[in-house]
Protein backbone atom coordinates (compact mmCIF):
# COMPACT_ATOMS: atom_id res chain seq x y z
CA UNK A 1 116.72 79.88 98.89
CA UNK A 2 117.07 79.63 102.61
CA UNK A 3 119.57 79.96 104.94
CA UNK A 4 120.25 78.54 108.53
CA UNK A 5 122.85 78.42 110.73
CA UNK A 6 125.38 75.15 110.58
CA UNK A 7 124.73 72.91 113.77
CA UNK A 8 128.17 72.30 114.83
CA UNK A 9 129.35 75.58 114.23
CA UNK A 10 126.45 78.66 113.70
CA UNK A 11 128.89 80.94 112.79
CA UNK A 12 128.69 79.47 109.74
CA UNK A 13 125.56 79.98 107.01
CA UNK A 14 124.40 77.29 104.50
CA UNK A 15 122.25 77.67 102.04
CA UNK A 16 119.59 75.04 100.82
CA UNK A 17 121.40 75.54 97.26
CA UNK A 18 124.47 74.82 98.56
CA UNK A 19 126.41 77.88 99.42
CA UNK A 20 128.03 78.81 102.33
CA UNK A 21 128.62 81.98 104.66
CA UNK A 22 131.77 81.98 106.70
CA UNK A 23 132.01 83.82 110.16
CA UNK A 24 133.81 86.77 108.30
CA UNK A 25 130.06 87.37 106.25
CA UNK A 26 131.64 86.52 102.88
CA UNK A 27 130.62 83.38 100.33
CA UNK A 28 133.69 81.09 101.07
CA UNK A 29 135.17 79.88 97.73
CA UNK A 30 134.43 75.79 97.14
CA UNK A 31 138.12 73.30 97.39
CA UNK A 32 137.81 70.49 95.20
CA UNK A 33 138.78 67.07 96.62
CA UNK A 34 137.90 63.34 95.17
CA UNK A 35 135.38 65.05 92.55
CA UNK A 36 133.51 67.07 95.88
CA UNK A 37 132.93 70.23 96.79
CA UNK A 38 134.30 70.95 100.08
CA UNK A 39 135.48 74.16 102.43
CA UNK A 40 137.72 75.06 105.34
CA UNK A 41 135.75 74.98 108.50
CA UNK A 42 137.90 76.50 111.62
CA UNK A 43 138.63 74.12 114.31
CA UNK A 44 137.93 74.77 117.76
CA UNK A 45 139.87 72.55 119.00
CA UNK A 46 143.48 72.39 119.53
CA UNK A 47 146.16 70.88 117.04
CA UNK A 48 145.43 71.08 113.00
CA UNK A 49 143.69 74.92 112.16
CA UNK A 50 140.91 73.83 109.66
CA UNK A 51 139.08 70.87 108.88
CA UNK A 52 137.59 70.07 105.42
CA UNK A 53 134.27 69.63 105.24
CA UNK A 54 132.17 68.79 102.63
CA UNK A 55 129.21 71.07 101.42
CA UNK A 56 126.86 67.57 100.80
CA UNK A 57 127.37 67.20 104.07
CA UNK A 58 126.82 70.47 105.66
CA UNK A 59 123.78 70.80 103.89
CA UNK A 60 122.01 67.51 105.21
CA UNK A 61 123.21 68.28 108.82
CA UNK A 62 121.30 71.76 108.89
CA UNK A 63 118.49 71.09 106.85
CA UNK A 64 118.12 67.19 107.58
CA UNK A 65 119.77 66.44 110.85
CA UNK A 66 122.37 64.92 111.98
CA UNK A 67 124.02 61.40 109.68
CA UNK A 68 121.95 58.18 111.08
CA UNK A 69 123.97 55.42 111.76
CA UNK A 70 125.33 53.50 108.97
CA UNK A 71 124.11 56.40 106.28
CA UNK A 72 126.06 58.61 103.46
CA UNK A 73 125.49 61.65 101.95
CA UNK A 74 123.66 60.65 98.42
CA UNK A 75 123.77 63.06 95.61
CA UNK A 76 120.59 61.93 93.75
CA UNK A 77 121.78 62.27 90.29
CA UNK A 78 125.20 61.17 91.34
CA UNK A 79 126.61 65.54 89.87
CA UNK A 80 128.91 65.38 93.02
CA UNK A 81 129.34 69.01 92.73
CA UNK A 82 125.36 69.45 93.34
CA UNK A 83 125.09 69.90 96.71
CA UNK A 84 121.68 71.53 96.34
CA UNK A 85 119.31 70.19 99.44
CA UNK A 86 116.96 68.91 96.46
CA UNK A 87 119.47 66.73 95.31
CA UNK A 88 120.68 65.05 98.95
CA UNK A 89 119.56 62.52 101.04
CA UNK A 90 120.93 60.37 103.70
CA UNK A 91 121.34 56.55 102.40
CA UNK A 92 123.01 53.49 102.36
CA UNK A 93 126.48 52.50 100.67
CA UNK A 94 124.23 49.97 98.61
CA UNK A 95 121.81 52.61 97.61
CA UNK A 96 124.66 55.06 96.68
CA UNK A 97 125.75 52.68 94.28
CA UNK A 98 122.72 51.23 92.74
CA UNK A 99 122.06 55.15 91.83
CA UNK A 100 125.12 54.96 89.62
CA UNK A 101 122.82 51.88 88.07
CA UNK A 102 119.98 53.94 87.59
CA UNK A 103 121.80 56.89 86.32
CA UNK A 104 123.95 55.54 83.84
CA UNK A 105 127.27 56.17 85.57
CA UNK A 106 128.09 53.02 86.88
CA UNK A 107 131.05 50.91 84.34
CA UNK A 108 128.99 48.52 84.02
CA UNK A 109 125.93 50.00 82.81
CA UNK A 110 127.99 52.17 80.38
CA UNK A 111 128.99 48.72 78.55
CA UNK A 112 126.81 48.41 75.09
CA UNK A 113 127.67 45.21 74.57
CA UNK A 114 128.89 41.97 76.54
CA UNK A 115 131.66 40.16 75.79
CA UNK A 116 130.03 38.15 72.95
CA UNK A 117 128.26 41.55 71.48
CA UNK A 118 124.76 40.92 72.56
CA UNK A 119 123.36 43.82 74.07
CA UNK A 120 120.22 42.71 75.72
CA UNK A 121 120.03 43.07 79.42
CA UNK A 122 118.13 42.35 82.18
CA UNK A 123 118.92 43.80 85.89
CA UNK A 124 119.17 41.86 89.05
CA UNK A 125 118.05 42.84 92.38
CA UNK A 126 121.34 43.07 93.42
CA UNK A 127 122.11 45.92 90.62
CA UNK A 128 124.35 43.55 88.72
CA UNK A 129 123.25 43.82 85.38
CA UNK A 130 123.51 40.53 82.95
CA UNK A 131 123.20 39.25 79.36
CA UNK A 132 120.05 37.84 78.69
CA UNK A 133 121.51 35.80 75.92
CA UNK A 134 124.34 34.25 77.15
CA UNK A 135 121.97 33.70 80.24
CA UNK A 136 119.87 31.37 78.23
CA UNK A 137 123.22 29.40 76.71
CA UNK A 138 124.21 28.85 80.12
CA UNK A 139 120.79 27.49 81.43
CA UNK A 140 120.88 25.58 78.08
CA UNK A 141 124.18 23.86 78.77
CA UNK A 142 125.42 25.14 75.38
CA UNK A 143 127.76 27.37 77.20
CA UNK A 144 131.74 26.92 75.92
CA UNK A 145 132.75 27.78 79.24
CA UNK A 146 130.39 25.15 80.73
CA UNK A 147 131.46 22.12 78.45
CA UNK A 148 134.84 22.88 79.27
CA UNK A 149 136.27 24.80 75.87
């Protein structure tokens, strides 16, 4: 495990597992918010006290760099609460979501079946996933929705 000091505020310790090391020298205890791990970071500038922060993102900004343009925090096998450096990268909204494909969590690719009870898929480009079956109906022209019934 190794530790560096957080860019925008090296009073503060993360750790490439995750963990963080508030200005007082203690482990500061993890909030949960929208399924994420996240922490109090004191702010230096006048008005609210704290700002929440959340540990993905610590983590890439000391151990990656700074967020590119455009770019989220991606937890690889979409366990928000893994905010081990292994597990993050910086990527795009598209790629976030085609890693719920991938990994099973998406609604989508949960289904079993379709809504005729085939279960034979095939997966776009796109990450859509569709019915190979009723695919072939509607190329066929047998399809009830396409003559009308």
């Amino acid at each position: 495990m190794t530790w560096l000091p957080y860019p925008r505020q090296p009073e503060y310790q993360v750790s490439s597992e995750g963990w963080i090391i508030g200005p007082s020298g203690r482990h500061l205890k993890a909030i949960m918010g929208q399924g994420y791990r996240k922490i109090n970071v004191v702010r230096r500038t006048p008005g609210k006290k704290f700002d929440q922060v959340k540990i993905a993102i610590m983590v890439l900004e000391t151990f990656v760099g700074p967020r590119p343009l455009g770019m989220d925090s991606c937890h690889t096998n979409d366990v928000k609460t893994d905010d081990r450096l292994i597990n993050l990268r910086w990527d795009t909204p598209r790629e976030n979501q085609l890693d719920l494909v991938r990994n099973g969590k998406h609604w989508e690719a949960r289904q079993v079946t379709c809504q005729r009870g085939h279960n034979d898929w095939t997966l776009r480009k796109s990450g859509k996933r569709l019915c190979r079956p009723c695919r072939r109906l509607r190329q066929n022209g047998t399809d009830d929705e396409k003559r009308g019934g």
